[in-house]
Protein backbone atom coordinates (compact mmCIF):
# COMPACT_ATOMS: atom_id res chain seq x y z
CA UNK A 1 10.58 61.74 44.46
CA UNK A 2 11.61 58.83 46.53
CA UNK A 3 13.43 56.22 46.58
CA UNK A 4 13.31 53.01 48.41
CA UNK A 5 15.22 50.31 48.58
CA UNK A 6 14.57 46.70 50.55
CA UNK A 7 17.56 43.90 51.23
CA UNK A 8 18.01 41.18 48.91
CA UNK A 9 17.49 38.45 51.61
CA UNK A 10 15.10 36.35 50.65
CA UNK A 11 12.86 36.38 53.54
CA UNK A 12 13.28 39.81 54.29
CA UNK A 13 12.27 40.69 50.44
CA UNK A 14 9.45 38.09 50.64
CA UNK A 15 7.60 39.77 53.99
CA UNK A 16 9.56 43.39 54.19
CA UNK A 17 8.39 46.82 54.86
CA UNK A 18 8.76 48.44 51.48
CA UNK A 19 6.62 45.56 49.74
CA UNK A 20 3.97 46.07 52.75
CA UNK A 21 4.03 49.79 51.46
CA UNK A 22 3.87 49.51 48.00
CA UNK A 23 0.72 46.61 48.33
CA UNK A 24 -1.00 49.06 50.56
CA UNK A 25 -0.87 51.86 48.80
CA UNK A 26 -1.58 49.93 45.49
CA UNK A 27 -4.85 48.41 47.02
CA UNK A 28 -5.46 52.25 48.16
CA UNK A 29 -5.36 53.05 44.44
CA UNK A 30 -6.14 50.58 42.17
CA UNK A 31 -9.39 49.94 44.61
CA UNK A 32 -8.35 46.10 45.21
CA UNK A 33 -5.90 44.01 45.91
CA UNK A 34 -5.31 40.84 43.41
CA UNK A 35 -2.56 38.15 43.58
CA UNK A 36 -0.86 39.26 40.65
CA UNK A 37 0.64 42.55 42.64
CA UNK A 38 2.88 40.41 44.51
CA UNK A 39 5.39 40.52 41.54
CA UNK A 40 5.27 44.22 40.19
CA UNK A 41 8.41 43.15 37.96
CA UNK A 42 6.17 40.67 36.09
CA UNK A 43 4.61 41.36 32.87
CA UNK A 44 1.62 40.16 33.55
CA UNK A 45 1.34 42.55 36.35
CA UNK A 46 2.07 45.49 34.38
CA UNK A 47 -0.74 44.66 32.44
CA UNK A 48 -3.00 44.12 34.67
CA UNK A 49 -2.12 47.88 36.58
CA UNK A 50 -2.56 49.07 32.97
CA UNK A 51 -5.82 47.34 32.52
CA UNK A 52 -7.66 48.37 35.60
CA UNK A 53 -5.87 52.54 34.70
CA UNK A 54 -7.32 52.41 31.60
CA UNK A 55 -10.68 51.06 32.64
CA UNK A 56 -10.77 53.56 35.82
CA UNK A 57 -10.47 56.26 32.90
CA UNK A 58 -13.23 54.92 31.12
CA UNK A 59 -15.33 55.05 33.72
CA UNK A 60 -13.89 58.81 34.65
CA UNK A 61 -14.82 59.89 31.41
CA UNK A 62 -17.95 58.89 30.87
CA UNK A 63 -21.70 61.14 31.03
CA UNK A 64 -23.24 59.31 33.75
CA UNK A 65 -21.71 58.94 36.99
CA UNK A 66 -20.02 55.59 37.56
CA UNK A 67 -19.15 53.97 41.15
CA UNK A 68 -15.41 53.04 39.95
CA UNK A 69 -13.53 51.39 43.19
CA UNK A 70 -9.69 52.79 42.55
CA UNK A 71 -8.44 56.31 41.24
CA UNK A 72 -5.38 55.18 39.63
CA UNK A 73 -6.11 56.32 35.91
CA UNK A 74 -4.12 55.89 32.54
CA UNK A 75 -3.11 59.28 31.95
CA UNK A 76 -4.30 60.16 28.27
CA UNK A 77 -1.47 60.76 26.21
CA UNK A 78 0.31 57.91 23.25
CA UNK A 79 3.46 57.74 22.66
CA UNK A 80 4.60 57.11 19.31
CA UNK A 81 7.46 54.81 18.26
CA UNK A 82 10.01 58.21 17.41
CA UNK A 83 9.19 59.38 20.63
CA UNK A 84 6.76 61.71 19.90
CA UNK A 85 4.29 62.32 22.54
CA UNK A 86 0.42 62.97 21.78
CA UNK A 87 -2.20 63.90 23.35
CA UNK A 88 -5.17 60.68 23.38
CA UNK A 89 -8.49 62.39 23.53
CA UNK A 90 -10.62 64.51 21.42
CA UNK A 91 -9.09 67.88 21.64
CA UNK A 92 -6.53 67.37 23.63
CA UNK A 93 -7.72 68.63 26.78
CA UNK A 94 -9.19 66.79 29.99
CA UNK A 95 -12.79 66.29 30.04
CA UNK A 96 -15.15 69.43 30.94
CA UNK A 97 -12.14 71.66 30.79
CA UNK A 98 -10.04 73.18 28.60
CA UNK A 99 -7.18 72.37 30.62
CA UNK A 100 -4.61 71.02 28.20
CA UNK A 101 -2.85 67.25 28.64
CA UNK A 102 0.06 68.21 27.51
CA UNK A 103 0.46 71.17 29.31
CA UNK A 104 1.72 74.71 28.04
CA UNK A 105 4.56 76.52 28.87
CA UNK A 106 4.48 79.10 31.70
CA UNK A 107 5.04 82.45 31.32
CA UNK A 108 6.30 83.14 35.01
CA UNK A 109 7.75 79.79 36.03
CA UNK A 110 11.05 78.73 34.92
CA UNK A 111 10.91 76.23 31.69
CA UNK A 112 12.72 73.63 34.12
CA UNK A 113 9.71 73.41 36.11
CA UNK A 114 7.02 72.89 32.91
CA UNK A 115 9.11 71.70 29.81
């Protein structure tokens, strides 16, 4: 994990080095950059990085081939209003394998690691 953090000075915040990261590498992903990214806290930007997941996963799980610009996806799972987490395609495994969304528990690592 990391962590970063910027200073609140307006200028610096405005034009600093962790926003010039976090724009590049969400161009790098989502494929493009729109204006909308320069306020991740907004909820219309949320949305919109949602939107273009979800539609990248469309396009990832699809027969033919498609020429999708990013590789940020929606991973496929719902969670329901107790909590409950579920898996969101048929099966409940990732396309052309029987590799399982949720994931299983290991029977050599420790349950820390996969739980």
């Amino acid at each position: 994990a990391v962590v970063s953090t910027q200073s609140t000075e307006t200028d610096l915040v405005k034009n600093g080095h962790v926003q010039g990261l976090r724009k590049s590498l969400w161009t790098e992903h989502i494929g493009r950059y729109e204006e909308v990214f320069d306020t991740p806290e907004s909820l219309e930007c949320v949305h919109r990085v949602r939107e273009i997941a979800k539609q990248n996963w469309d396009s990832y799980v699809k027969k033919e081939i498609d020429d999708s610009a990013g590789h940020l996806l929606l991973y496929p799972i719902r969670v329901k209003k107790d909590g409950e987490i579920k898996p969101n395609t048929v099966g409940g495994h990732f396309p052309d394998t029987t590799a399982n969304i949720l994931g299983a528990k290991s029977s050599y690592l420790p349950s820390r690691l996969t739980v």
